[in-house]
C-alpha atoms as a PDB file:
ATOM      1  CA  UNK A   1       5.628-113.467  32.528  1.00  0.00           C
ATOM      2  CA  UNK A   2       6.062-109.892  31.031  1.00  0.00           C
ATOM      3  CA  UNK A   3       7.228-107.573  33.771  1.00  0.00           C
ATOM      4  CA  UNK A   4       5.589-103.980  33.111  1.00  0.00           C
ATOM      5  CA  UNK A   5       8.351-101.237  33.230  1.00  0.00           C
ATOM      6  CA  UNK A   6       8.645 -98.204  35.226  1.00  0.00           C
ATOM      7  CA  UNK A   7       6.060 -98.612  37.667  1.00  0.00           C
ATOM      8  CA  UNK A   8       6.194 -96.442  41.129  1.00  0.00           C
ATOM      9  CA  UNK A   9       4.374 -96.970  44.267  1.00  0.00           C
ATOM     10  CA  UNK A  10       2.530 -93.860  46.187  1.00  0.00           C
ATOM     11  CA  UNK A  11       0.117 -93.559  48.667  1.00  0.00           C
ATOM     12  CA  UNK A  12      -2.807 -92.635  47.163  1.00  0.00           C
ATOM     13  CA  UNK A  13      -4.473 -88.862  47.896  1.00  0.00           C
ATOM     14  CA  UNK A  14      -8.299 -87.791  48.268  1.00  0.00           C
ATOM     15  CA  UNK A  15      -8.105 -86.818  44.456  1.00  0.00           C
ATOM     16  CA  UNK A  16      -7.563 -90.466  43.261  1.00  0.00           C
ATOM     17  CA  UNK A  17     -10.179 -91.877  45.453  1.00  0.00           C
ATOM     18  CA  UNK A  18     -12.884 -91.335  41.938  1.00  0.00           C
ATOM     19  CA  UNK A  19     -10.404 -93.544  40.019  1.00  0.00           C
ATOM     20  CA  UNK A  20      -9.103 -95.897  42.625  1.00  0.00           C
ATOM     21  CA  UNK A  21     -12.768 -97.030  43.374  1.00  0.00           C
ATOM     22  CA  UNK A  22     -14.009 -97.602  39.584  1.00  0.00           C
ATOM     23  CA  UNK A  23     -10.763 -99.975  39.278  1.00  0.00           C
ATOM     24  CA  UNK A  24     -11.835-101.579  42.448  1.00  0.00           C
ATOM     25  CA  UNK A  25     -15.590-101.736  40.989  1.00  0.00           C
ATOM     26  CA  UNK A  26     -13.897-103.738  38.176  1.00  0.00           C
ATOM     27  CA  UNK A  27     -11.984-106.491  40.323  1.00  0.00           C
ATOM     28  CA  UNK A  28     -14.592-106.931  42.454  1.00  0.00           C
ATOM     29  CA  UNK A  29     -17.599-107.484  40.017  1.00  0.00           C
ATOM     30  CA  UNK A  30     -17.165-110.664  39.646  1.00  0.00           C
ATOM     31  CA  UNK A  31     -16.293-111.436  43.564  1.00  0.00           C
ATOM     32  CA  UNK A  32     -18.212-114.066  44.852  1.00  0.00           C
ATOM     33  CA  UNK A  33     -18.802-112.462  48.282  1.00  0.00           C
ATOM     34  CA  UNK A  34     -19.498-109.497  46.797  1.00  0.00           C
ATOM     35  CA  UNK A  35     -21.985-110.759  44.988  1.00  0.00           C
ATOM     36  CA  UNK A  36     -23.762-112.589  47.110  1.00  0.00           C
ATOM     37  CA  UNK A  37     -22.916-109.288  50.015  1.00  0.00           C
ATOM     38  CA  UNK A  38     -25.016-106.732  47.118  1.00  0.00           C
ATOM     39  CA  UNK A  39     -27.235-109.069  46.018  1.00  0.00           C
ATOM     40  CA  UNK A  40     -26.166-109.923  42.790  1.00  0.00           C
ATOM     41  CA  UNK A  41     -29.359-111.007  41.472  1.00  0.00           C
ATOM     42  CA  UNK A  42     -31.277-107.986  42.497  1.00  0.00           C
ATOM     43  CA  UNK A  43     -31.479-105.210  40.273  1.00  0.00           C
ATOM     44  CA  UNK A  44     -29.383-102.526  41.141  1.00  0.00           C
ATOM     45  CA  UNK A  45     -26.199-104.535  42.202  1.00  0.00           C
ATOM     46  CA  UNK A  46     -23.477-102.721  40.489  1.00  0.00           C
ATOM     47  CA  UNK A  47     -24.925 -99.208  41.974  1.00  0.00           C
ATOM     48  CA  UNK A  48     -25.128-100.860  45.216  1.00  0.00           C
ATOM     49  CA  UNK A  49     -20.997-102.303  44.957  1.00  0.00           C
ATOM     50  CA  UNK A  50     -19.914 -98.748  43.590  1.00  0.00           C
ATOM     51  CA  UNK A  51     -21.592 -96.844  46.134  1.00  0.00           C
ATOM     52  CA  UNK A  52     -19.937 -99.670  48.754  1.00  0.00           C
ATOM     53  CA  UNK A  53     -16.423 -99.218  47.698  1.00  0.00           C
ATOM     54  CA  UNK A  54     -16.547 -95.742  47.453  1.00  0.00           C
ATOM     55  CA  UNK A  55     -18.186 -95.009  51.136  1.00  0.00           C
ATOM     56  CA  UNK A  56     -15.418 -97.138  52.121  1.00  0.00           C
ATOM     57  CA  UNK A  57     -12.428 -95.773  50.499  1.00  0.00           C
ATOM     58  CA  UNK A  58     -14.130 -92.083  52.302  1.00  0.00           C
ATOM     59  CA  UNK A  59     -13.498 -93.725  55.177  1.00  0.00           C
ATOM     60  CA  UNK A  60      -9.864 -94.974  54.777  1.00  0.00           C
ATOM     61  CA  UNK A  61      -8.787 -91.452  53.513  1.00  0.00           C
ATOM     62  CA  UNK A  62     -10.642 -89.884  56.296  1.00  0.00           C
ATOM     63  CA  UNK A  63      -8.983 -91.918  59.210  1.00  0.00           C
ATOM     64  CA  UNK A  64      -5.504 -91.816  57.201  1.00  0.00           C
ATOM     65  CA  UNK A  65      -5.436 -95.508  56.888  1.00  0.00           C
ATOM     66  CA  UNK A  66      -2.870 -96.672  53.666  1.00  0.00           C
ATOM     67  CA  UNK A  67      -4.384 -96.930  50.421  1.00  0.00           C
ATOM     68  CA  UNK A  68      -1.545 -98.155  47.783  1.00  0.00           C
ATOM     69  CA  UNK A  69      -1.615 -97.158  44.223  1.00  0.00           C
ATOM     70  CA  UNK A  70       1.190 -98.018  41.178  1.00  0.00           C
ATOM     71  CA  UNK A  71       1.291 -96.269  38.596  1.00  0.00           C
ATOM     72  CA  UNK A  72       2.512 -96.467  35.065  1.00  0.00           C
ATOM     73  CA  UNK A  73       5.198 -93.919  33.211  1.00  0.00           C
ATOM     74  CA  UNK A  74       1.726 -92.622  31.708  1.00  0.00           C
ATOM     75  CA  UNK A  75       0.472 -91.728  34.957  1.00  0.00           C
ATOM     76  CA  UNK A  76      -1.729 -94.776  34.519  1.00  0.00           C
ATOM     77  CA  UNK A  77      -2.981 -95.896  38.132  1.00  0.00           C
ATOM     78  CA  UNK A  78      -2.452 -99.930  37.528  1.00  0.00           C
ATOM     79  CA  UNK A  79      -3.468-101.126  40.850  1.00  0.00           C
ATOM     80  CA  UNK A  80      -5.147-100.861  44.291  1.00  0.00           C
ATOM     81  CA  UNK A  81      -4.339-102.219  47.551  1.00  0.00           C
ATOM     82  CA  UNK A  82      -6.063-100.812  50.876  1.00  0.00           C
ATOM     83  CA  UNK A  83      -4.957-101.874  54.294  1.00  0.00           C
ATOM     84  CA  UNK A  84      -6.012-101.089  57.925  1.00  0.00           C
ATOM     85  CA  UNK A  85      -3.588-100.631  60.601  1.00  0.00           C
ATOM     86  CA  UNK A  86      -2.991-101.833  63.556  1.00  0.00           C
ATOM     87  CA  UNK A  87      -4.306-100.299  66.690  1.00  0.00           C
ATOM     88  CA  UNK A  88      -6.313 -97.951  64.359  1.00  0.00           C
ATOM     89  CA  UNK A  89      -9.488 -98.672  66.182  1.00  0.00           C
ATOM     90  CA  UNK A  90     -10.615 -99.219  62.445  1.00  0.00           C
ATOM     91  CA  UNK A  91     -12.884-102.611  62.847  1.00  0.00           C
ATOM     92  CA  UNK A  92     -15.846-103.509  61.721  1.00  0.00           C
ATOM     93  CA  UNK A  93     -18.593-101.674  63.343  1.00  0.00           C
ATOM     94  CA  UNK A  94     -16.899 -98.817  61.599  1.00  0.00           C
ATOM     95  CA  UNK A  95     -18.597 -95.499  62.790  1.00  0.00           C
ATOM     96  CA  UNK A  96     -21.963 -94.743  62.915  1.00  0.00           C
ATOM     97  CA  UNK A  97     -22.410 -92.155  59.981  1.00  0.00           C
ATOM     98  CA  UNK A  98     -20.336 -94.546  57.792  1.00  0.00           C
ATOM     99  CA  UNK A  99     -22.895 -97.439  58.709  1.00  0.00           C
ATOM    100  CA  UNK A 100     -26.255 -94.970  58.385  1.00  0.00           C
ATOM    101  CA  UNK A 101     -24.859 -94.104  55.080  1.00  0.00           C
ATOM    102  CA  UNK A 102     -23.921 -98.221  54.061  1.00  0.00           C
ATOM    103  CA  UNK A 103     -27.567 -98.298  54.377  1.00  0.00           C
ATOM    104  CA  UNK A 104     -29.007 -95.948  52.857  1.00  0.00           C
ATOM    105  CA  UNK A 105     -26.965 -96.117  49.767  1.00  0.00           C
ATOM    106  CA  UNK A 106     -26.659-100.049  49.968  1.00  0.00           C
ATOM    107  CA  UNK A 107     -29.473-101.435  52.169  1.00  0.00           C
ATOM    108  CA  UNK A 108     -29.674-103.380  55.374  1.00  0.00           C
ATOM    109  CA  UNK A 109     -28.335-106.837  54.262  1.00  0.00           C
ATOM    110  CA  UNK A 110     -25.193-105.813  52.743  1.00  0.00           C
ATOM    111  CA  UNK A 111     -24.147-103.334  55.850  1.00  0.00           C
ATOM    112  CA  UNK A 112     -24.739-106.646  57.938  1.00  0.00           C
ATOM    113  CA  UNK A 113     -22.606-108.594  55.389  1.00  0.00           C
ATOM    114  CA  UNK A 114     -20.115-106.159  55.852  1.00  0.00           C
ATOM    115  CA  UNK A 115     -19.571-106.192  59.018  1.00  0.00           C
ATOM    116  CA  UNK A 116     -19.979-109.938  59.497  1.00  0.00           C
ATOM    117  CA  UNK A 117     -16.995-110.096  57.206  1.00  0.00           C
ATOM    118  CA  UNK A 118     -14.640-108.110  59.025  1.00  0.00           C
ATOM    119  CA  UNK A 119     -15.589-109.320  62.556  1.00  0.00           C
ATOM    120  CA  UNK A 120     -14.921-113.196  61.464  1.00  0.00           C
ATOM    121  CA  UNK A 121     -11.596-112.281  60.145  1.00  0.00           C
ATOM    122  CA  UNK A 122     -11.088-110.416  63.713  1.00  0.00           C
ATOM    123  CA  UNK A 123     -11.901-113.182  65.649  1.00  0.00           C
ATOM    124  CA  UNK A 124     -10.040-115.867  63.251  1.00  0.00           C
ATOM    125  CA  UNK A 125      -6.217-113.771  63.294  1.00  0.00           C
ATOM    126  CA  UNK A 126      -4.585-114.704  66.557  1.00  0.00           C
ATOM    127  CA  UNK A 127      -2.159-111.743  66.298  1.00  0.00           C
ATOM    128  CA  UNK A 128      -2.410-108.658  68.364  1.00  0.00           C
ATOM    129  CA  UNK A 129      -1.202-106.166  66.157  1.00  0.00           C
ATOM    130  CA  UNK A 130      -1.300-106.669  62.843  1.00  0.00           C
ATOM    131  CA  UNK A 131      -2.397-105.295  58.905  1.00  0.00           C
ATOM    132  CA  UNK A 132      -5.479-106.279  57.034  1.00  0.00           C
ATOM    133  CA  UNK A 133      -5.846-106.479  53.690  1.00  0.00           C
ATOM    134  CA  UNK A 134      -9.033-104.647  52.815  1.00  0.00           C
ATOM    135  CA  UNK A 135      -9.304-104.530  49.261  1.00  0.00           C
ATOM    136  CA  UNK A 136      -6.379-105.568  46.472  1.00  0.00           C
ATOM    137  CA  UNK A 137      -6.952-105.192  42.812  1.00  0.00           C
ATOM    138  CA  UNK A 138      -5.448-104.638  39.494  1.00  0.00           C
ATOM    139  CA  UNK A 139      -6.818-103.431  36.184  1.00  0.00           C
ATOM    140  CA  UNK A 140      -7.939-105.876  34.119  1.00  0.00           C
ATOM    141  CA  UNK A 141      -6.301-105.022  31.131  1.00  0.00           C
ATOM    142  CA  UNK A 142      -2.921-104.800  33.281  1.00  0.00           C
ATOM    143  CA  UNK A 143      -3.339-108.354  34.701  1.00  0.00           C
ATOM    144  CA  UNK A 144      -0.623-110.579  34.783  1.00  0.00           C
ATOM    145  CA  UNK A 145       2.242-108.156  33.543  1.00  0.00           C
ATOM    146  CA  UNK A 146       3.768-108.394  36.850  1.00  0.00           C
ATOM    147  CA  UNK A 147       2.009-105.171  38.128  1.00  0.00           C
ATOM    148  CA  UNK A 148       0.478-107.599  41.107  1.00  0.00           C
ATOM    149  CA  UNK A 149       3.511-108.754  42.157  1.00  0.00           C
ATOM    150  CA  UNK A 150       4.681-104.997  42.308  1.00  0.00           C
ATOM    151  CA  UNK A 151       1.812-104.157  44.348  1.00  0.00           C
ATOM    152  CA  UNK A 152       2.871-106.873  47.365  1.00  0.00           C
ATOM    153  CA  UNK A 153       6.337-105.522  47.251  1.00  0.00           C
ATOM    154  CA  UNK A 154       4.897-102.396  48.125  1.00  0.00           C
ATOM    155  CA  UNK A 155       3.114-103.652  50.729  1.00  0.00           C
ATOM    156  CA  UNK A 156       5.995-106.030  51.932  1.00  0.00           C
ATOM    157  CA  UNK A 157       8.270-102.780  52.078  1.00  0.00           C
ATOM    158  CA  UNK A 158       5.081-100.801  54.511  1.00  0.00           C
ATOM    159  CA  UNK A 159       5.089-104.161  56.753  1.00  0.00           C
ATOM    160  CA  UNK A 160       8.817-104.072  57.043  1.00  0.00           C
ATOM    161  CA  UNK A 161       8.763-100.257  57.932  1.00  0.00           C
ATOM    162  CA  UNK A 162       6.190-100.518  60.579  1.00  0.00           C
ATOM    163  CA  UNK A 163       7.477-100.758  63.927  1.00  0.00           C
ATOM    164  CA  UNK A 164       4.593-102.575  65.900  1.00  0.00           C
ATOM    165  CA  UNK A 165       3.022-104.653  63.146  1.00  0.00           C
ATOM    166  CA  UNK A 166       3.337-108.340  63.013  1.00  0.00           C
ATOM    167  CA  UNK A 167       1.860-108.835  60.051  1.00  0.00           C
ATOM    168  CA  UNK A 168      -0.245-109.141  57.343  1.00  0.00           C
ATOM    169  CA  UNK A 169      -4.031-110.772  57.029  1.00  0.00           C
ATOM    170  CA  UNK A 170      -6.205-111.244  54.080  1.00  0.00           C
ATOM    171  CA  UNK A 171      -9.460-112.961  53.007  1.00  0.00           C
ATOM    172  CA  UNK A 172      -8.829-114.543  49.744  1.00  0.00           C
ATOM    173  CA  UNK A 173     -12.787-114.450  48.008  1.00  0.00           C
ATOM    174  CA  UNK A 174     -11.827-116.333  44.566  1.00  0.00           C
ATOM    175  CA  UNK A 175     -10.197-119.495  45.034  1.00  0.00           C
ATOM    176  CA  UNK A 176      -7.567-118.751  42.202  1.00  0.00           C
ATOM    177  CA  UNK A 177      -6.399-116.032  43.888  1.00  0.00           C
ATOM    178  CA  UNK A 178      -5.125-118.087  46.405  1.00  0.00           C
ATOM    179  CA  UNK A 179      -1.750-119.647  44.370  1.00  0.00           C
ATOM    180  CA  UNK A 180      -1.039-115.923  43.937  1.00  0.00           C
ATOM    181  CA  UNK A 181      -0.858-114.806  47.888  1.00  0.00           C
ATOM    182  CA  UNK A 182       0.709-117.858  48.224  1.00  0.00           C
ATOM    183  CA  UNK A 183       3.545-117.024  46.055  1.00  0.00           C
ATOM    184  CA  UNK A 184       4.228-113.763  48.237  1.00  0.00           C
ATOM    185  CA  UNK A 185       4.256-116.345  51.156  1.00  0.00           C
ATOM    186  CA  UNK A 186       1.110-115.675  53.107  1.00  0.00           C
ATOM    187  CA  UNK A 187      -0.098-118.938  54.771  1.00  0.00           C
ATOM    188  CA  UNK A 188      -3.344-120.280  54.869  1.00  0.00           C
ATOM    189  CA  UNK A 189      -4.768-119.914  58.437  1.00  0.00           C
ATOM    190  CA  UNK A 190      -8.104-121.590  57.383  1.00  0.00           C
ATOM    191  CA  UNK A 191     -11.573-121.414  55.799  1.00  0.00           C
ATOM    192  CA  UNK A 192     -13.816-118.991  56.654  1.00  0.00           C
ATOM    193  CA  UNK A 193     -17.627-118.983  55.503  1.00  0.00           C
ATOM    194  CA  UNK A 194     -18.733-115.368  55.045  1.00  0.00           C
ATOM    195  CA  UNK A 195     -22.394-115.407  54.172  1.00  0.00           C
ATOM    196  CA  UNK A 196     -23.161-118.541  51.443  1.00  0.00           C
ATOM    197  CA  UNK A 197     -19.163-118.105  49.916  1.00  0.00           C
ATOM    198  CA  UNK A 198     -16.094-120.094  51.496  1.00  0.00           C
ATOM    199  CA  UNK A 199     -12.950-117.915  51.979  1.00  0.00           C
ATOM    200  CA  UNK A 200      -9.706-119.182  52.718  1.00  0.00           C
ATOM    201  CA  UNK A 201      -8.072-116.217  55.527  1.00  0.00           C
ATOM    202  CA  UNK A 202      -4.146-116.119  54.679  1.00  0.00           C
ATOM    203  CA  UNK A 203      -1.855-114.293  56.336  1.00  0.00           C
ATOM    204  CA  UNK A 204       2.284-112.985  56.084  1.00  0.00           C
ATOM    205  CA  UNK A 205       4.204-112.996  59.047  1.00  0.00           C
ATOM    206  CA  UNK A 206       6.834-110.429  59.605  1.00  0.00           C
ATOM    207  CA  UNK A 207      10.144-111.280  58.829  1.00  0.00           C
END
C-alpha cells in the first residue's frame, strides 16, 4: 500500500466547512443508509444529502464539537472525520432549529431517520462517556494511499488526550468498511438495523 507523504492533521475551522461537506457528499453517495435515509429513489436525493451534511457540520462547528481534516503538502484537504464528545449534550434530538431546518431542507422522513440512527447507537454503547464517530470519509481519488489510516491515528491521538473518554463508537453503513475499523482495532459490538439497512456498531476502547 502506497503511503501518501506529508500529510498533517488540524481541526478543521468554519471556513472549511464548504469543502469538508462536498468531500463528505462524495463518500456518502453511495451509503446505503443514506440512501435509503434521503430517499434515494426520489428525485432530489443528492440536494436532500448535501443540504443534510452541511446543516450538520453547522451544527458541530457551532457547539465546538471536533471535526478532523488531513491535508496534503498542496493544501489538499484528503479526509474527514467528525466526532461528538462526551458529555456534550450533543444526541440525537439535536436542537430544535437544527431539526425545523432538517425538515424543511430535507423533509420529514429523513429528520426521523436521523434521529432514529443516533438514538439506536445511544441505547446499543454500554459506556458512559465516550466518542462517536459521526461521519468519516476520504476523497475518492485519495483512497487507499494510506490517508485513512492517517485519519484514525488522528483520532487515536484525540482519544488518548481526552481525560474522561472511554472510547470510541461507530456505525459501520458498508459492510467493506468493516475489515478497515477492524484493522484500527474497534470491535464489533453487534448489528444494528437502522431503517431497511443492517449496520454492524464497532467500537475502540481506550487503552
Amino acid at each position: 500500500m502506497e503511503i501518501t507523504q506529508n500529510l498533517k492533521a488540524v481541526y478543521l475551522s468554519a471556513e472549511d466547512i464548504n469543502i469538508a461537506s462536498s468531500l463528505l457528499y462524495l463518500a456518502y453517495f453511495d451509503d446505503p443508509f443514506f440512501m435509503d435515509c434521503f430517499q434515494s429513489k426520489l428525485e432530489g436525493y443528492e440536494q436532500r444529502l448535501r443540504a443534510a451534511i452541511r446543516e450538520e457540520l453547522l451544527i458541530f462547528w457551532d457547539k465546538s464539537q471536533p471535526m478532523i481534516g488531513i491535508y496534503d503538502e498542496e493544501e489538499h484537504l484528503l479526509a474527514v472525520a467528525c466526532l461528538i464528545e462526551p458529555g456534550s449534550n450533543f444526541g440525537a434530538e439535536r436542537f430544535w432549529h437544527w431539526r425545523l431546518k432538517m425538515m424543511l431542507t430535507t423533509g420529514y422522513v429523513s429528520t426521523r431517520n436521523m434521529i432514529e440512527k443516533e438514538q439506536k447507537i445511544r441505547e446499543a454503547i454500554l459506556f458512559e462517556n465516550y466518542h462517536l464517530l459521526a461521519f468519516i470519509g476520504v476523497h475518492p481519488h485519495h483512497q487507499h494511499h494510506g490517508v485513512g489510516h492517517y485519519l484514525m491515528q488522528a483520532i487515536d491521538t484525540m482519544i488518548a488526550e481526552h481525560k474522561k473518554t472511554e472510547g470510541v463508537g461507530v456505525l459501520v453503513t458498508v459492510e467493506k468498511y468493516r475489515a478497515f475499523f477492524e484493522h484500527a482495532n474497534y470491535k464489533q459490538l453487534k448489528t444494528l438495523s437502522v431503517g431497511q439497512v443492517p449496520c454492524s456498531l464497532m467500537f475502540k476502547q481506550k487503552q
